[in-house]
Protein backbone atom coordinates (compact mmCIF):
# COMPACT_ATOMS: atom_id res chain seq x y z
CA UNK A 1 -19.77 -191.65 -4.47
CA UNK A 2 -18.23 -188.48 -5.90
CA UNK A 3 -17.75 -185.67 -3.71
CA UNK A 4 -17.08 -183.34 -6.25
CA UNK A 5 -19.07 -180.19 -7.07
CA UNK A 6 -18.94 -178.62 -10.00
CA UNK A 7 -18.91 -174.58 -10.06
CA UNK A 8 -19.89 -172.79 -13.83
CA UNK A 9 -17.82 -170.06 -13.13
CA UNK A 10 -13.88 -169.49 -12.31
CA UNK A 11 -13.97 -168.54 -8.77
CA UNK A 12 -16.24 -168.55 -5.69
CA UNK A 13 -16.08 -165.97 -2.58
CA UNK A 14 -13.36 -168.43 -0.40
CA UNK A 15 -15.71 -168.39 2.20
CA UNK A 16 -18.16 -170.10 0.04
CA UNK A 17 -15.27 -172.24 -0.97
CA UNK A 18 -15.03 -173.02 2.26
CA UNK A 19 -18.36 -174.22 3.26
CA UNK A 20 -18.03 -176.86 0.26
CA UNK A 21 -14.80 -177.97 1.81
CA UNK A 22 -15.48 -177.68 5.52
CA UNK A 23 -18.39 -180.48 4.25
CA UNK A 24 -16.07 -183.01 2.63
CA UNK A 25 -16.51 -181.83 -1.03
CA UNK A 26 -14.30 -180.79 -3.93
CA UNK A 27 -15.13 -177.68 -5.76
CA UNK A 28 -13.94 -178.40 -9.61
CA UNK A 29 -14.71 -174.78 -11.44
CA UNK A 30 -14.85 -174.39 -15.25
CA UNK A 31 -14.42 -170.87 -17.75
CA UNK A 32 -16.57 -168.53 -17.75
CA UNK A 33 -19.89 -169.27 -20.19
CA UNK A 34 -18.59 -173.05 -20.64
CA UNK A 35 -21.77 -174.98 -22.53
CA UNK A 36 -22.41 -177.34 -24.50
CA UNK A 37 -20.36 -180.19 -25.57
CA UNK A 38 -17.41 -178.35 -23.23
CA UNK A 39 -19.63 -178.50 -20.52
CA UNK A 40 -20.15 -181.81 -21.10
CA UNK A 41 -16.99 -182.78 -21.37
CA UNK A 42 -16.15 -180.97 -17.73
CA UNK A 43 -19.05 -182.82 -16.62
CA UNK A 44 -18.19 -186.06 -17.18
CA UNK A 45 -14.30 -186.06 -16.03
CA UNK A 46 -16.02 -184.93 -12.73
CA UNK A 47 -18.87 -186.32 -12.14
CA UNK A 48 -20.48 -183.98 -9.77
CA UNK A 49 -23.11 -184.73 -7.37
CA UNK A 50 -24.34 -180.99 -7.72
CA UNK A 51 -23.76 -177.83 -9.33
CA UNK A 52 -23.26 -174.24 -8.27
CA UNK A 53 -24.43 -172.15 -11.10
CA UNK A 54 -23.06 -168.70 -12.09
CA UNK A 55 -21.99 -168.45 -15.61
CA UNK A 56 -23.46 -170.47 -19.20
CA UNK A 57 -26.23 -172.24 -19.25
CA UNK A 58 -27.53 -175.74 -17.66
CA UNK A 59 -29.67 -177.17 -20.65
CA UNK A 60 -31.94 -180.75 -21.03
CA UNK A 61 -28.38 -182.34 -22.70
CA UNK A 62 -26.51 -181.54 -20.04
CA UNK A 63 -29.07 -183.04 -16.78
CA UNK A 64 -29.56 -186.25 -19.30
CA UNK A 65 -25.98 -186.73 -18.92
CA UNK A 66 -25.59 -185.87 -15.69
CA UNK A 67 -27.80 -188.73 -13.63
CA UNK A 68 -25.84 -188.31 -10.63
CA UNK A 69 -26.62 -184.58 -10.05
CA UNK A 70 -28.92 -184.29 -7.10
CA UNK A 71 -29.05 -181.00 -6.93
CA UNK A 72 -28.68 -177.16 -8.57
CA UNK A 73 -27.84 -174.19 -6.60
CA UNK A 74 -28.26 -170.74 -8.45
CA UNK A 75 -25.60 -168.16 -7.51
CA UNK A 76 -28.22 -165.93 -7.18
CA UNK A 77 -31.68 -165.36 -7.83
CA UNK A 78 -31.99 -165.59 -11.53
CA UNK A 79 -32.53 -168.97 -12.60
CA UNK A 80 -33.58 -168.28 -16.83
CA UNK A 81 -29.83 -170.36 -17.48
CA UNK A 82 -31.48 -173.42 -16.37
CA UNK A 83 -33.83 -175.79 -17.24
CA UNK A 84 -36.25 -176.06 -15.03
CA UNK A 85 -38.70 -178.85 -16.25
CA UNK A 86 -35.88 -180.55 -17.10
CA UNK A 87 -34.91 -180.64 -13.91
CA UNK A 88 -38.15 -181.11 -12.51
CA UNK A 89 -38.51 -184.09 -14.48
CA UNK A 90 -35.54 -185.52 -13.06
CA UNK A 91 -36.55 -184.70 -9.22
CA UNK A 92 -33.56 -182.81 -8.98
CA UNK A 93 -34.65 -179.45 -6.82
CA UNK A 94 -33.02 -175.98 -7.86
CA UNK A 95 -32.01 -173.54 -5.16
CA UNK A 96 -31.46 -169.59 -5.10
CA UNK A 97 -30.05 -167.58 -3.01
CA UNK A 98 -32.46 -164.55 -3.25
CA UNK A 99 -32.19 -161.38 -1.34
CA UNK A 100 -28.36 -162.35 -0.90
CA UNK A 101 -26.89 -159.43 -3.59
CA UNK A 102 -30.21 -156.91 -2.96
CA UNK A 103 -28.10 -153.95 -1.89
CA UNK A 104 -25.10 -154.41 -3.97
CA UNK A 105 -27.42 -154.48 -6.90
CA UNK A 106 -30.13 -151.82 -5.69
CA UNK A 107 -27.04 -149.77 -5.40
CA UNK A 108 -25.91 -150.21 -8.87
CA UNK A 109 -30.07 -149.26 -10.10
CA UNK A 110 -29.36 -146.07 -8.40
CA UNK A 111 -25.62 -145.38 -10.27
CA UNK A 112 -26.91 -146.24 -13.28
CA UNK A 113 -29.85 -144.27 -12.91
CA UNK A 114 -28.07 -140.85 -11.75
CA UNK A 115 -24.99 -141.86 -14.45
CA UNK A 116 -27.93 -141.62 -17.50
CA UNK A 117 -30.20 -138.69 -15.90
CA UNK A 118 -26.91 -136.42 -15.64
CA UNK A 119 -25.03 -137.58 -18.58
CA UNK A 120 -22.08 -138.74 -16.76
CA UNK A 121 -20.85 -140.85 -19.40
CA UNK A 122 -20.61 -138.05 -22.71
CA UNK A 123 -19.57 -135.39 -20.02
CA UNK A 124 -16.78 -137.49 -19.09
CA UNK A 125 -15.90 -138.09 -22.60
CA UNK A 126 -16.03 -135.23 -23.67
CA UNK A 127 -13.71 -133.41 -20.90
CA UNK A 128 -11.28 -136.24 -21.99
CA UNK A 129 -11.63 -135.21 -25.80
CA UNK A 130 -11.11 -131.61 -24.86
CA UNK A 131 -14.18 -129.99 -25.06
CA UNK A 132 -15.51 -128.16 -22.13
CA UNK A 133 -19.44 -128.16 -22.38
CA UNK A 134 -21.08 -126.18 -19.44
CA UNK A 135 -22.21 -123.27 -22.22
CA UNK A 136 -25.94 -124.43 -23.00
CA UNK A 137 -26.31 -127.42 -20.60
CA UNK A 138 -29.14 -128.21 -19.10
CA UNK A 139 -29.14 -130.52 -15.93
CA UNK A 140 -31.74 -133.18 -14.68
CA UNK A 141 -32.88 -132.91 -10.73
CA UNK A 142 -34.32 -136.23 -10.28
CA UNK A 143 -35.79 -135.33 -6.85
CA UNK A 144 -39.89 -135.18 -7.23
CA UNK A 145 -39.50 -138.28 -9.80
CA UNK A 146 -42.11 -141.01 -10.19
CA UNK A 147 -40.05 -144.54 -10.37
CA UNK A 148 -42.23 -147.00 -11.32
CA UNK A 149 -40.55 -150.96 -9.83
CA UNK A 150 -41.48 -153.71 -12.31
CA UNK A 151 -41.76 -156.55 -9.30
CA UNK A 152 -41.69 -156.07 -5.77
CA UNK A 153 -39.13 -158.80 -4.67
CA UNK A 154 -35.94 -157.48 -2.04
CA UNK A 155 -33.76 -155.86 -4.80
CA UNK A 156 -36.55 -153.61 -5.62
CA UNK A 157 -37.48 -153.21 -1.95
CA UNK A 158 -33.91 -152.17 -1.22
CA UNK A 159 -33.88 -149.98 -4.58
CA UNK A 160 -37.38 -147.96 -3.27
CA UNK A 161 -35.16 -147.25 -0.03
CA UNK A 162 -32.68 -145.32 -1.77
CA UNK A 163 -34.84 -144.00 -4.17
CA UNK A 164 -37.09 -142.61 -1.68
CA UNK A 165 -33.89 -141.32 0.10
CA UNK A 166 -33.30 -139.06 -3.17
CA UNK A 167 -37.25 -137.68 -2.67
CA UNK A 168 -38.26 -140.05 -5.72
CA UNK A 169 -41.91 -141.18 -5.48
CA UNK A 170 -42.37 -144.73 -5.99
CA UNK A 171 -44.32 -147.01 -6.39
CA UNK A 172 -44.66 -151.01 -8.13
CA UNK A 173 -46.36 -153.36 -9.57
CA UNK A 174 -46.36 -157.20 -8.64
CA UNK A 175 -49.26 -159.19 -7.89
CA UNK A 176 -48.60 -162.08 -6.15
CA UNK A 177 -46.29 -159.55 -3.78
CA UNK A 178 -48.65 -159.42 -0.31
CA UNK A 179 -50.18 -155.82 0.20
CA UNK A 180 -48.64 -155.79 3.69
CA UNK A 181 -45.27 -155.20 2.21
CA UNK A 182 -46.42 -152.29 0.11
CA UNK A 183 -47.34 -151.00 3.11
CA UNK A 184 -44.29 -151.55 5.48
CA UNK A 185 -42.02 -150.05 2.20
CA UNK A 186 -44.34 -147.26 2.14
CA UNK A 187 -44.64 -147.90 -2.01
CA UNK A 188 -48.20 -147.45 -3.74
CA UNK A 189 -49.19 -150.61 -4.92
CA UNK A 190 -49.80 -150.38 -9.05
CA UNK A 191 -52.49 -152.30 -10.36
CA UNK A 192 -51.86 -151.96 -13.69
CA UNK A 193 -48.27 -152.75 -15.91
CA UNK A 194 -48.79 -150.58 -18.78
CA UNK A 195 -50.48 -147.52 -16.47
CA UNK A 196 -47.10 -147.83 -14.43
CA UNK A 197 -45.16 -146.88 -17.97
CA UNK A 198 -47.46 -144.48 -18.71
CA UNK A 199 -46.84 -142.31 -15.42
CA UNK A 200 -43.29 -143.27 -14.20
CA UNK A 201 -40.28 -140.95 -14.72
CA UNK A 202 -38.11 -143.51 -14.31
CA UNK A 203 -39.22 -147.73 -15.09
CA UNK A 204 -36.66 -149.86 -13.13
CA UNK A 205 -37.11 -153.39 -13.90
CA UNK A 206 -36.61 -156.36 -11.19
CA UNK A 207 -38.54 -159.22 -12.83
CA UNK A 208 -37.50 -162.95 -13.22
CA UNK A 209 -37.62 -163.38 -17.12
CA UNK A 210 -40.11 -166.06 -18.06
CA UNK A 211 -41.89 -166.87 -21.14
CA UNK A 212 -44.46 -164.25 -19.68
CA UNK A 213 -42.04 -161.11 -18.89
CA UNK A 214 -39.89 -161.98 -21.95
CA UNK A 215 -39.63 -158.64 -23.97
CA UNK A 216 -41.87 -157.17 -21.20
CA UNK A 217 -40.52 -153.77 -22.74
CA UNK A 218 -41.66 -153.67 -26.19
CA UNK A 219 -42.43 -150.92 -28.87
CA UNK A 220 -46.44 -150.65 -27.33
CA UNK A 221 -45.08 -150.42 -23.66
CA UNK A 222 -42.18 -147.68 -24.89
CA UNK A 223 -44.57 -145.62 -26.72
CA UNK A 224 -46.73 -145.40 -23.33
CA UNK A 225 -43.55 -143.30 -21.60
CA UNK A 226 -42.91 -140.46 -20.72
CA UNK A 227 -40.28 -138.59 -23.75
CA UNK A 228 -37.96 -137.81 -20.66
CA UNK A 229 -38.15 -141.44 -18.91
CA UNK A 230 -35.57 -143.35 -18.34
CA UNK A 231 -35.83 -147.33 -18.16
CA UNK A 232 -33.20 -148.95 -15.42
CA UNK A 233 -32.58 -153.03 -16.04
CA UNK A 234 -30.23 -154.85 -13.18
CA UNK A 235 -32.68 -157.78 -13.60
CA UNK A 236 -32.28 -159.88 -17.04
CA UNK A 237 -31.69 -158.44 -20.37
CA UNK A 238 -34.77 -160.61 -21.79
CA UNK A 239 -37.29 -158.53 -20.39
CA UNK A 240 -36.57 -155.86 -23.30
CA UNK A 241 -36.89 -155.93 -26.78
CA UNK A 242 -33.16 -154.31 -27.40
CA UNK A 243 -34.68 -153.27 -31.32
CA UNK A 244 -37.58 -151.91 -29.95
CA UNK A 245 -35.27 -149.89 -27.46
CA UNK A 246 -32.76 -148.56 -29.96
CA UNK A 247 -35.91 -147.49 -32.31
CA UNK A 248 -37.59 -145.94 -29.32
CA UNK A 249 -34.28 -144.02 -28.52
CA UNK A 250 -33.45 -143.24 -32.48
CA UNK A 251 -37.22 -141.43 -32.06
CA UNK A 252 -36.55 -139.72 -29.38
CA UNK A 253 -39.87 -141.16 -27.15
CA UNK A 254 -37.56 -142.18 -24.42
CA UNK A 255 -34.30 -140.09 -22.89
CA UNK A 256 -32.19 -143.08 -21.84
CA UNK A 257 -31.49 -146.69 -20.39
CA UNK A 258 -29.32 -148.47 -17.72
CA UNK A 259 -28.20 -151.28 -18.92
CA UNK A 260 -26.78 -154.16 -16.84
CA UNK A 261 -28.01 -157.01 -18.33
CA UNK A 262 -28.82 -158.22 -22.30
CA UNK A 263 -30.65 -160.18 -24.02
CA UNK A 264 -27.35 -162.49 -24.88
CA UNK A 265 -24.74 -162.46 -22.63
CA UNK A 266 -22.07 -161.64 -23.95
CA UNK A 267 -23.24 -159.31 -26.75
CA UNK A 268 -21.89 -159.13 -29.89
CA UNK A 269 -18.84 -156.98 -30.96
CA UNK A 270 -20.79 -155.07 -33.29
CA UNK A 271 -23.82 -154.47 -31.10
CA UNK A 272 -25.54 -151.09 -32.27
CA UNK A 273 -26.40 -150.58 -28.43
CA UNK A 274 -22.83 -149.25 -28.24
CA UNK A 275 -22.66 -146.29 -30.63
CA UNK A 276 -25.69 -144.31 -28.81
CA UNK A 277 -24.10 -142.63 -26.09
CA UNK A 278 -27.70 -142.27 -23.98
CA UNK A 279 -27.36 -145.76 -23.10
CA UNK A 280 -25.01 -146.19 -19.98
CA UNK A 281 -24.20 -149.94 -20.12
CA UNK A 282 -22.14 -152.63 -17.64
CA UNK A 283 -21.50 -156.26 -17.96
CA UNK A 284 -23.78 -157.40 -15.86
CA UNK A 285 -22.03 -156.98 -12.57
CA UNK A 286 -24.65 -155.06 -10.53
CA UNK A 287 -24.45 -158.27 -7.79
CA UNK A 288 -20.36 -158.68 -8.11
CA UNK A 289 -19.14 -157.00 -5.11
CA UNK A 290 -16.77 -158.37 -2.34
CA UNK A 291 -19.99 -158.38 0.29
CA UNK A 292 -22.40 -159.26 -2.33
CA UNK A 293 -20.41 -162.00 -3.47
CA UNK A 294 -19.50 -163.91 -0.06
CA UNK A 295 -23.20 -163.49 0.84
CA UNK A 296 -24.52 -164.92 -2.41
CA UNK A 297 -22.05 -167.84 -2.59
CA UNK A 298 -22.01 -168.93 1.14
CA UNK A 299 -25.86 -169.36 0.88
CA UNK A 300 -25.65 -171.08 -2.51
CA UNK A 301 -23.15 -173.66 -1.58
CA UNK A 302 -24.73 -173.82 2.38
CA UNK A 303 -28.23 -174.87 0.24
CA UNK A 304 -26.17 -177.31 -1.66
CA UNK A 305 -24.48 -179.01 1.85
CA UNK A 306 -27.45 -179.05 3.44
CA UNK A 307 -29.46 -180.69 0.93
CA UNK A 308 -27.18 -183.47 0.29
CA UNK A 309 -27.07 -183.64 4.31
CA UNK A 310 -30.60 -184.42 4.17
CA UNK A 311 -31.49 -180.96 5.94
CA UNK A 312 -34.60 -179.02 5.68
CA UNK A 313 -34.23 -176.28 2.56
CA UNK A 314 -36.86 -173.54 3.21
CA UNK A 315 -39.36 -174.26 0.18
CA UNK A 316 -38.92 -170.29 -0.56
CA UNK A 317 -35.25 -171.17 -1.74
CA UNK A 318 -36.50 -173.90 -4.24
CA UNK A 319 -37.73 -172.74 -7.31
CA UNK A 320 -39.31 -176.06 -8.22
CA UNK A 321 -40.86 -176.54 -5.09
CA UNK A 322 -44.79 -176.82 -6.07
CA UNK A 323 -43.85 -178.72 -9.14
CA UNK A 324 -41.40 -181.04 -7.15
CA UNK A 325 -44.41 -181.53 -4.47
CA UNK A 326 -47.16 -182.32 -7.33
CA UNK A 327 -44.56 -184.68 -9.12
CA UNK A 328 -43.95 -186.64 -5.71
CA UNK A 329 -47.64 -186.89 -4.74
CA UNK A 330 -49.37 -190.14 -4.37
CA UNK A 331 -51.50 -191.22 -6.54
C-alpha cells in the first residue's frame, strides 16, 4: 500500500513534516493552486492514501480518481475547496484543524482594521510621493466602537479579546454558538444578522462560506450600515458580493474594507478592487505565520496519522461527521 501523502501546497511547517515522517509516510507536495487535470496528473504518479489540503481545490473528478484516498485533512478550518458530498459519498471523512491559526488571524482582523480606520495605506503613499498631509486631516479613534462578529467560532472569540482590549464594544451573532460562551467572552449575543449591520461600527466577518453565507454581504445588507463602518473579512472572500462592495464604496454608504480573502483566489490582474485606495487588501495570509503555521499543520497531518492508525478523531474535527454517521447507519 502507498505510504505517500499528498500535500496541495509547496511546503509544510517541518514539524508537521515531521509527524508524517516520524509515522512511516512520504509527503509528495505540488504548486501552489494545482487543479484539475494537473492535479490529476500529481495524483496519479503518487497515489496517495490521503491528502493535506492548503492550496486549489479538491473537486468530484479528482476523489473519482482517487479510490485509494481514505482521508482529507484541511490545513485549517475552511473547507469551501472541497467537496464535501463528494466525499461523503465516498466514506472518506474530512478533518480541520480549527482554532489552530485563531490568534495569528484575530491579530491580522485587528491590523487590518486600525490600517483602514487611520488610513495607513494613502498616508504612507503619500509621504513616499512627497506630499505631507497633516493640514486638514481628520483622524478616527476607534475606542467606544460597536464591532459587530459575523459567527462566534475561536477566531472571532480571540478577535473580541483584542477588540475589547482597544475599548470596542462587541458583540455577535451565531446561533448554533451555546449562550454560555457569550457569556464567558463577555460579548452580547445578537439575535438578528441584518440588526447587527445596522448598529455595528465595524462588521468583521468569521463565517464558513456555504451556499447559505455565500454573498452574505450584499447591496440590502450594505445599505443597512453605518456611512462610517468599516467591514473586516479574514474568513472567505465568498461571503461578499465584491460588486456590491465597490458600488457601496463608489456611493460613499460605507468608509472602508479589510480585505484578506476574495471571492477567487487569486484575483485577476485587472481587478477594480485595486484602484480604490479605502480598501486595504492582503493575499490571504491572515493564518501564515511561523506559530500559526506549525500549529495548523502538526494538527492537520497528526488527524491524518491517527486516522489511518485507526485512532479516535474527535467528531468536532470532522466536518462530515453527522453525514458520515447517517450514511453508515443500519438499516
Amino acid at each position: 500500500m502507498s505510504r505517500n501523502i499528498l500535500i496541495t501546497g509547496p511546503s509544510l511547517a517541518p514539524a508537521a513534516e515531521a509527524v508524517l515522517t516520524g509515522a512511516g509516510y512520504r509527503p509528495v507536495y505540488v504548486p501552489p493552486y494545482t487543479e484539475g487535470d494537473a492535479l490529476l496528473t500529481f495524483c496519479a504518479e503518487a497515489a496517495p492514501v490521503a491528502v493535506l489540503v492548503r492550496m486549489g481545490r479538491l473537486d468530484e473528478a479528482f476523489l473519482a480518481a482517487s479510490p485509494q484516498v481514505r482521508v482529507l485533512s484541511k490545513h485549517g478550518a475552511g473547507v469551501d475547496n472541497i467537496d464535501i458530498p463528494a466525499a461523503t459519498a465516498r466514506n472518506i471523512p474530512v478533518l480541520v484543524a480549527a482554532g489552530a491559526n485563531a490568534v495569528s488571524v484575530a491579530e491580522h482582523a485587528m491590523a487590518l482594521l486600525f490600517a483602514v480606520a487611520k488610513k495607513i495605506v494613502p498616508l504612507d503613499r503619500g509621504i513616499r510621493e512627497g506630499r505631507w498631509e497633516k493640514p486638514g486631516f481628520q483622524g478616527r479613534e476607534l475606542a467606544g466602537s460597536a464591532m459587530g462578529l459575523v459567527a462566534f467560532g475561536a477566531i472571532a472569540r480571540q478577535t473580541a479579546r483584542f477588540a475589547k482590549a482597544f475599548g470596542i464594544r462587541v458583540s455577535a451573532f451565531d446561533p448554533f454558538c451555546p449562550a454560555e460562551v457569550f457569556e464567558a467572552e463577555g460579548v452580547t449575543r445578537a439575535e438578528d444578522l441584518d440588526a447587527l449591520f445596522a448598529q455595528s461600527d465595524i462588521v468583521s466577518l468569521h463565517s464558513p462560506l456555504t451556499p447559505e453565507t455565500r454573498n452574505l454581504v450584499d447591496a440590502r445588507r450594505l445599505a443597512l450600515m453605518r456611512k462610517d463602518a468599516i467591514i473586516v473579512n479574514t474568513a472567505r472572500g465568498g461571503l461578499i458580493d465584491e460588486d456590491a462592495l465597490l458600488a457601496a464604496l463608489r456611493d460613499g454608504r460605507i468608509a472602508g474594507a479589510g480585505l484578506d480573502t476574495f471571492a477567487k483566489e487569486p484575483p485577476a490582474p485587472d481587478h477594480p478592487f485595486w484602484r480604490d485606495m479605502r480598501l486595504v487588501l492582503t493575499p490571504h495570509i491572515g493564518g501564515v505565520t511561523t506559530a500559526a503555521n506549525a500549529r495548523v499543520g502538526v494538527e492537520a497531518a497528526q488527524g491524518i496519522v491517527d486516522y489511518l492508525a485507526g485512532r479516535p478523531v474527535p467528531p468536532a474535527r470532522i466536518v462530515n461527521a453527522a453525514a458520515l454517521s447517517r450514511a453508515n447507519a443500519p438499516v
